[in-house]
Protein backbone atom coordinates (compact mmCIF):
# COMPACT_ATOMS: atom_id res chain seq x y z
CA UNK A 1 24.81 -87.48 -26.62
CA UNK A 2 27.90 -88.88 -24.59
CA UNK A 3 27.57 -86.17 -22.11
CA UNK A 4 23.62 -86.71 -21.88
CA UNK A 5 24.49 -90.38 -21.20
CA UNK A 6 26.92 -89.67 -18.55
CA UNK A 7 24.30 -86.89 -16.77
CA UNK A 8 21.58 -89.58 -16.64
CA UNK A 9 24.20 -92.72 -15.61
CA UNK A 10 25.43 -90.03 -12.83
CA UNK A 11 21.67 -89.14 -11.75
CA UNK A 12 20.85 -92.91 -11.36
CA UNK A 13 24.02 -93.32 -9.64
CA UNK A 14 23.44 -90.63 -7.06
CA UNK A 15 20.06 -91.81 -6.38
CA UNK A 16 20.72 -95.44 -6.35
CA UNK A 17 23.50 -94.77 -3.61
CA UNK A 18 20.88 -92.68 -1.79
CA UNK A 19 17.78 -95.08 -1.78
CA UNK A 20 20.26 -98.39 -1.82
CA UNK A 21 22.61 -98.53 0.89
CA UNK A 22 24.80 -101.34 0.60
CA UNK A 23 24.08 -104.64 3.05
CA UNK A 24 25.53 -105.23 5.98
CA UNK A 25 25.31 -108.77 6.17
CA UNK A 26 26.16 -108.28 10.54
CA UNK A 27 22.83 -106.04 11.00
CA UNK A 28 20.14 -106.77 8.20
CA UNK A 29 17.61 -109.23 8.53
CA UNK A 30 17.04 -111.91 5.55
CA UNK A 31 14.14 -110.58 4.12
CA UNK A 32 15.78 -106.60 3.89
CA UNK A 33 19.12 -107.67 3.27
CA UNK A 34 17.54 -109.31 -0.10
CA UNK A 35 15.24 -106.69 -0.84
CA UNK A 36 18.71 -104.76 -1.07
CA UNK A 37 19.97 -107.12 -3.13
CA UNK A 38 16.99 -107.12 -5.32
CA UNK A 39 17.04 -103.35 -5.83
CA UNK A 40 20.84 -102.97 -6.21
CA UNK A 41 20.58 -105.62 -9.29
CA UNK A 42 17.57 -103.75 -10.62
CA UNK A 43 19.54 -100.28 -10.60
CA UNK A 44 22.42 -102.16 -12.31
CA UNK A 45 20.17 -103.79 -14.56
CA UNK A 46 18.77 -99.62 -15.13
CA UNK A 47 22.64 -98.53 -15.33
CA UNK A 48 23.54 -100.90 -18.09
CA UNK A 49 20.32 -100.29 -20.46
CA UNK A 50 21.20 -96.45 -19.74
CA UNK A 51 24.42 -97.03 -20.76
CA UNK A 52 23.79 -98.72 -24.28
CA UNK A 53 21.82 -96.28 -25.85
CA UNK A 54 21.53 -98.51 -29.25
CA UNK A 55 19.82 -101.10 -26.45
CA UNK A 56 17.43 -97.94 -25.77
CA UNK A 57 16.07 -97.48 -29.34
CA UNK A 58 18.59 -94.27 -29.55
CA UNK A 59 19.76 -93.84 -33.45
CA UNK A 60 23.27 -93.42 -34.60
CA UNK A 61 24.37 -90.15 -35.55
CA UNK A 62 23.23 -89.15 -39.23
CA UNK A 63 24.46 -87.03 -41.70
CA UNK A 64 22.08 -83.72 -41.14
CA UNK A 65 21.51 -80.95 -39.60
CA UNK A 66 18.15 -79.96 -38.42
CA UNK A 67 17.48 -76.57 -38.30
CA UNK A 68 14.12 -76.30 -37.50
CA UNK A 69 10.97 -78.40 -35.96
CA UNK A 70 7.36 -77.71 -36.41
CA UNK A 71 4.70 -79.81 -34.58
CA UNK A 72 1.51 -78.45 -35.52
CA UNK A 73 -0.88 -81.56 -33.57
CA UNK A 74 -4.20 -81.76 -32.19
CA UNK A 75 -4.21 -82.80 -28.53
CA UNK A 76 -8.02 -84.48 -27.58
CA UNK A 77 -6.98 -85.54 -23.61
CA UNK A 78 -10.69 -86.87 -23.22
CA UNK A 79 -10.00 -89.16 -26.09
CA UNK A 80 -6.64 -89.25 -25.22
CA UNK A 81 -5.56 -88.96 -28.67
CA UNK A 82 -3.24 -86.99 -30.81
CA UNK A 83 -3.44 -86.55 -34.42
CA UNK A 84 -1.31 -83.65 -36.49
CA UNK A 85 2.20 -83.46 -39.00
CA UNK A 86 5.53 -82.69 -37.65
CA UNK A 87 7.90 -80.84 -40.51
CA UNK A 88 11.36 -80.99 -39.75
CA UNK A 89 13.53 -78.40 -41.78
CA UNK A 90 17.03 -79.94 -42.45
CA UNK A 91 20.41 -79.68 -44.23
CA UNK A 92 22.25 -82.41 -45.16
CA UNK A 93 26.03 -82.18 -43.74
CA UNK A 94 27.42 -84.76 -46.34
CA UNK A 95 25.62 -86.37 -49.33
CA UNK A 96 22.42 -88.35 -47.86
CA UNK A 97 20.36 -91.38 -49.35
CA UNK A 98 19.01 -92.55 -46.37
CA UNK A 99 17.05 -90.95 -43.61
CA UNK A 100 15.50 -92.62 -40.02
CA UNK A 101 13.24 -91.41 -37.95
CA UNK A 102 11.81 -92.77 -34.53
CA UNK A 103 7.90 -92.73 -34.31
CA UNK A 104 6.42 -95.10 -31.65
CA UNK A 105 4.09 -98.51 -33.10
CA UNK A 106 1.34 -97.20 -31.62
CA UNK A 107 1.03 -94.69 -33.55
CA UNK A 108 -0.20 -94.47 -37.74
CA UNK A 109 1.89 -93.18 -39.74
CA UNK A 110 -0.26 -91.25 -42.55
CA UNK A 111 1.83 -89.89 -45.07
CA UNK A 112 5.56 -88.71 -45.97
CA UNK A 113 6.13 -85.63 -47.93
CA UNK A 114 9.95 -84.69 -48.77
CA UNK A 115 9.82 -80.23 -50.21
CA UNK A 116 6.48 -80.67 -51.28
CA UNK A 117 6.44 -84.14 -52.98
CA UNK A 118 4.59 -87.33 -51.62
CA UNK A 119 7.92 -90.26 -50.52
CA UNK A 120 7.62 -93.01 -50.24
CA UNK A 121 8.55 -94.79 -46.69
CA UNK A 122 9.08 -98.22 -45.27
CA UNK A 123 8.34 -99.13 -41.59
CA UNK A 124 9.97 -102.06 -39.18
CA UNK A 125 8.41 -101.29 -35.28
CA UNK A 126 9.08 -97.87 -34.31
CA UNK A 127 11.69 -96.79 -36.93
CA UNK A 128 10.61 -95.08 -40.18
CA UNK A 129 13.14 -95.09 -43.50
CA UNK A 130 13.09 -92.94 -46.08
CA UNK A 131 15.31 -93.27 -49.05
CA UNK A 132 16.25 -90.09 -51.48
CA UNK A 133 16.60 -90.95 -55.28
CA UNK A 134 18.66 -89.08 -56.06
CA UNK A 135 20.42 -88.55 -53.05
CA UNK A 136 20.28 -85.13 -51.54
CA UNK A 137 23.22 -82.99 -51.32
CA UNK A 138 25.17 -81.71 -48.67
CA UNK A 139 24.09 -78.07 -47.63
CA UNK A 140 20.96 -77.44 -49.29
CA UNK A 141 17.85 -77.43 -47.23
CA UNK A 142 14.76 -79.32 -47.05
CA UNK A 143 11.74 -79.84 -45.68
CA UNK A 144 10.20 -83.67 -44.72
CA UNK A 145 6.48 -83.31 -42.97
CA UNK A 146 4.90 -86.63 -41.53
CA UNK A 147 1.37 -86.96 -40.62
CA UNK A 148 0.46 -89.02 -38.00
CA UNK A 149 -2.08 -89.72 -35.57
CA UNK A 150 -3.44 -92.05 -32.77
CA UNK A 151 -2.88 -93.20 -29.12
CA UNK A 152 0.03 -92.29 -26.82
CA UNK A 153 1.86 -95.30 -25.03
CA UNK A 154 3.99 -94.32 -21.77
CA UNK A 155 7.06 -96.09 -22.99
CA UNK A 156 10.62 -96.31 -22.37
CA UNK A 157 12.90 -97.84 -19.37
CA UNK A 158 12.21 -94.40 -17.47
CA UNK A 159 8.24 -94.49 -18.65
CA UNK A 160 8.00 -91.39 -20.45
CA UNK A 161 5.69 -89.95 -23.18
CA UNK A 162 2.44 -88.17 -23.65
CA UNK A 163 0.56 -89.19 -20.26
CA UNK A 164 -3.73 -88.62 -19.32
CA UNK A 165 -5.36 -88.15 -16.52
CA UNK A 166 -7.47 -86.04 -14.71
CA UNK A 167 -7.62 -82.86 -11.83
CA UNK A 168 -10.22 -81.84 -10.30
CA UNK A 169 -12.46 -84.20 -12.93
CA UNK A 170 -11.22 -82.29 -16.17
CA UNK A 171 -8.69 -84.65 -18.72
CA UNK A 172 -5.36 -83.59 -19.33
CA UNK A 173 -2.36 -84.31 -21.19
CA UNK A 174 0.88 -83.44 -20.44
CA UNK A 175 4.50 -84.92 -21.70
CA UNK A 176 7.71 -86.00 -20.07
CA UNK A 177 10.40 -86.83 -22.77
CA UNK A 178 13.65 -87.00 -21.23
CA UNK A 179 15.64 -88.39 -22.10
CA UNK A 180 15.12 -90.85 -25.38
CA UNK A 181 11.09 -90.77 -25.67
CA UNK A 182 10.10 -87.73 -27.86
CA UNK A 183 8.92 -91.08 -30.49
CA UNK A 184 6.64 -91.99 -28.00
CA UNK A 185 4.36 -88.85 -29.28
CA UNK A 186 5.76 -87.53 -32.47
CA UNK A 187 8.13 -88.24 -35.02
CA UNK A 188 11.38 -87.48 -34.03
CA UNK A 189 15.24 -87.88 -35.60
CA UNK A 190 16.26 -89.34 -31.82
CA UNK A 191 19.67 -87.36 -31.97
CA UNK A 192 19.90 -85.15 -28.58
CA UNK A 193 22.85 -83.60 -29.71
CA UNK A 194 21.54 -81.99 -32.75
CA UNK A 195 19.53 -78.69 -31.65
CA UNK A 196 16.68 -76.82 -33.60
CA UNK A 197 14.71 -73.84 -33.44
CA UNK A 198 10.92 -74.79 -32.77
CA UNK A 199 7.50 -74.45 -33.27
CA UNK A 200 4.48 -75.53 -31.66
CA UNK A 201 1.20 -75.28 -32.83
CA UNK A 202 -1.71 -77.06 -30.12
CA UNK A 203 -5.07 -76.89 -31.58
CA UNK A 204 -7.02 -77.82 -28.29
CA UNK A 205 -10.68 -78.44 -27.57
CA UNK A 206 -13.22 -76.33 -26.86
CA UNK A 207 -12.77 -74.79 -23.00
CA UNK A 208 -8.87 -76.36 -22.57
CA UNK A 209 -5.72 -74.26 -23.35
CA UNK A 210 -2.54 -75.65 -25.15
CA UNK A 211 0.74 -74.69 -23.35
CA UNK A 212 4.49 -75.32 -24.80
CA UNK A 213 7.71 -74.03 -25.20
CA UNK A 214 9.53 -70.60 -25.36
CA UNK A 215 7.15 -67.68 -25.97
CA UNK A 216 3.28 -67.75 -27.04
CA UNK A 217 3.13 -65.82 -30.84
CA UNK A 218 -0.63 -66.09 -31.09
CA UNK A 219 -4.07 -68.39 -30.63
CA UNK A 220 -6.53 -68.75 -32.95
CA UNK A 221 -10.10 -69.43 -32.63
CA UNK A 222 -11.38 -72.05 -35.10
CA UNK A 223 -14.70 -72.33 -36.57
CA UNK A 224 -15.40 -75.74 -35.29
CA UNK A 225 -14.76 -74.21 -31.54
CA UNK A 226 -11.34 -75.36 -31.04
CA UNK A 227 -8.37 -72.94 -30.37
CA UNK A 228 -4.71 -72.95 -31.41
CA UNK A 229 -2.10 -72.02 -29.50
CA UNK A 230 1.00 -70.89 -31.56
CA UNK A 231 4.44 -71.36 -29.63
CA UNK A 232 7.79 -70.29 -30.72
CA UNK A 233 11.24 -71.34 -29.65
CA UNK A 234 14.20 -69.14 -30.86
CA UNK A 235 16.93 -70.56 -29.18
CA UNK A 236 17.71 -73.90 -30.37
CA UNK A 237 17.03 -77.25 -28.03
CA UNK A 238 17.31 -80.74 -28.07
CA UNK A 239 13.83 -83.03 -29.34
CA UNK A 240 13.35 -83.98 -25.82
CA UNK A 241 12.56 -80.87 -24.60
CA UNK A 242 9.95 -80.01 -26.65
CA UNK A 243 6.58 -80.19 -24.72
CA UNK A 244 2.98 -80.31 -25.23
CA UNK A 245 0.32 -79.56 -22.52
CA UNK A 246 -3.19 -79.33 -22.46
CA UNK A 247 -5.91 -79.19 -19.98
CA UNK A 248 -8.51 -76.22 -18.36
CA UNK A 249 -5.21 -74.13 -17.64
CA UNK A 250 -5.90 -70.50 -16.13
CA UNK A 251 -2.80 -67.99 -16.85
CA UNK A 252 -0.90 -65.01 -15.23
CA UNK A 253 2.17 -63.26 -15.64
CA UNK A 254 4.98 -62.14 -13.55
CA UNK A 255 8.86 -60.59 -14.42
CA UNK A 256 12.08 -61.62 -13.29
CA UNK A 257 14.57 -59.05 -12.71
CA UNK A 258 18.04 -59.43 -12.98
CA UNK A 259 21.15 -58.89 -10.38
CA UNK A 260 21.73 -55.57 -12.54
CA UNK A 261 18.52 -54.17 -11.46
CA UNK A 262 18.04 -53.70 -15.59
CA UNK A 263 17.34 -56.91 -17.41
CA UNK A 264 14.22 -58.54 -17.18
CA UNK A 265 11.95 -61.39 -18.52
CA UNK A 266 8.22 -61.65 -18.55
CA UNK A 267 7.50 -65.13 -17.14
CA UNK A 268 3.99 -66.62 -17.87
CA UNK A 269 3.04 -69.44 -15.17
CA UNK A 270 -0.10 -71.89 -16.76
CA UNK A 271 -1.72 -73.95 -13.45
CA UNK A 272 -5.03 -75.58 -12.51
CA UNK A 273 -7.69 -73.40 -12.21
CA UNK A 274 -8.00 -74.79 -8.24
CA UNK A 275 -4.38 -74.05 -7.62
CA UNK A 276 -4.54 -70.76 -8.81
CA UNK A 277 -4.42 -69.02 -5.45
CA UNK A 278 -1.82 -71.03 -4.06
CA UNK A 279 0.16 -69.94 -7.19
């Protein structure tokens, strides 16, 4: 987490430097000279929350080991709503009795289930405790779903989250989580250090296509006229990266080839169905 910290104190650095030069009290009227003023004590203001990451909402490093995540959500971007369970698969690395996880207020929290067994959970804002009687041991996996559902809120000092809105007149939904606002849309252990496998399940309206992260295992077509796309990620990646997009996507494929000439990768590019030929 320290080196994600310095990354994003750097990035705001760099930028602030470029947007912000520093006055010149010789050449700059009032009115700009202040408006630098203003801005340079709004960056600092930015560089000191970044900083503090217990000032962010970021937890303290626990005592697991999460091995894998599985979001399996339905995305409605007309309604602009989101409703699913998230199952985190977890070892404990020394004896644990208490867990906390990061869900935004906005969102209800339905139901806890610890390996198969309803647990019970207590709730103060956006953090959600659970407490193991008897505690679990160190080494032996479990698995904790919550089930959740409701509205998205941008949120956040950078303003990130689940965000609608429209192209071309069709709804959308797309996510921006970097670096501390994975809660803002599902329940999350907010450690960016601790990397997981992943899954992704989008079941997606009729007519709209659900695109994620690493490759695309399978989509189903349900009864009710929704689809499900079914994403996996085998190489393991911080909670903020995970991603869930939705909208009238149209697809095709293309294949990167390596400097060798030899390896390559099949690349799969989802855009608007209006930018498709300038894709």
């Amino acid at each position: 987490m320290g080196r994600a910290r310095w990354f994003i104190s750097l990035s705001f650095l760099s930028a602030s430097v470029l947007a912000v030069p520093p006055p010149d009290a010789g050449s700059c009227r009032p009115e700009v000279r202040a408006f630098r003023e203003s801005e340079m004590a709004r960056v600092a203001r930015r560089m000191e929350v970044l900083s503090s990451p217990e000032k962010y909402g970021v937890q303290p490093r626990q005592d697991l080991d999460i091995l894998e995540t599985h979001l399996d959500l339905s995305v409605d971007p007309e309604d602009e709503r989101i409703a699913g369970t998230v199952t985190l698969t977890f070892t404990p690395t020394a004896t644990l009795a208490r867990l906390d996880l990061r869900l935004h207020r906005a969102l209800s929290l339905e139901g806890t289930v610890l390996d198969g067994s309803p647990l019970p959970s207590r709730r103060k804002k956006d953090t959600i405790s659970l407490a193991f009687s008897p505690p679990l041991a160190a080494g032996e996996a479990h698995a904790l779903a919550v089930s959740y559902s409701g509205k998205p809120q941008v949120t956040g000092a950078l303003g990130g989250g689940m965000f609608f809105s429209r192209h071309d007149g069709v709804p959308s939904a797309t996510t921006l989580s970097e670096p501390f606002d994975s809660f803002a849309w599902w329940p999350c252990v907010d450690d960016l250090a601790d990397k997981s496998l992943a899954r992704i399940d989008l079941t997606v309206p009729p007519g709209m296509v659900g695109a994620s992260n690493g490759t695309l295992s399978g989509v189903t077509h349900n009864a009710d006229g929704t689809t499900t796309y079914r994403w996996i990620e085998s190489y393991p990646i911080s909670n903020y990266l995970i991603s869930a997009n939705v909208t009238n996507y149209v697809q095709f494929g293309d294949v990167y080839t390596a400097l060798d000439g030899t390896t390559t990768m099949p690349l799969q590019h989802f855009v608007y169905p209006e930018d498709l030929a300038r894709a």
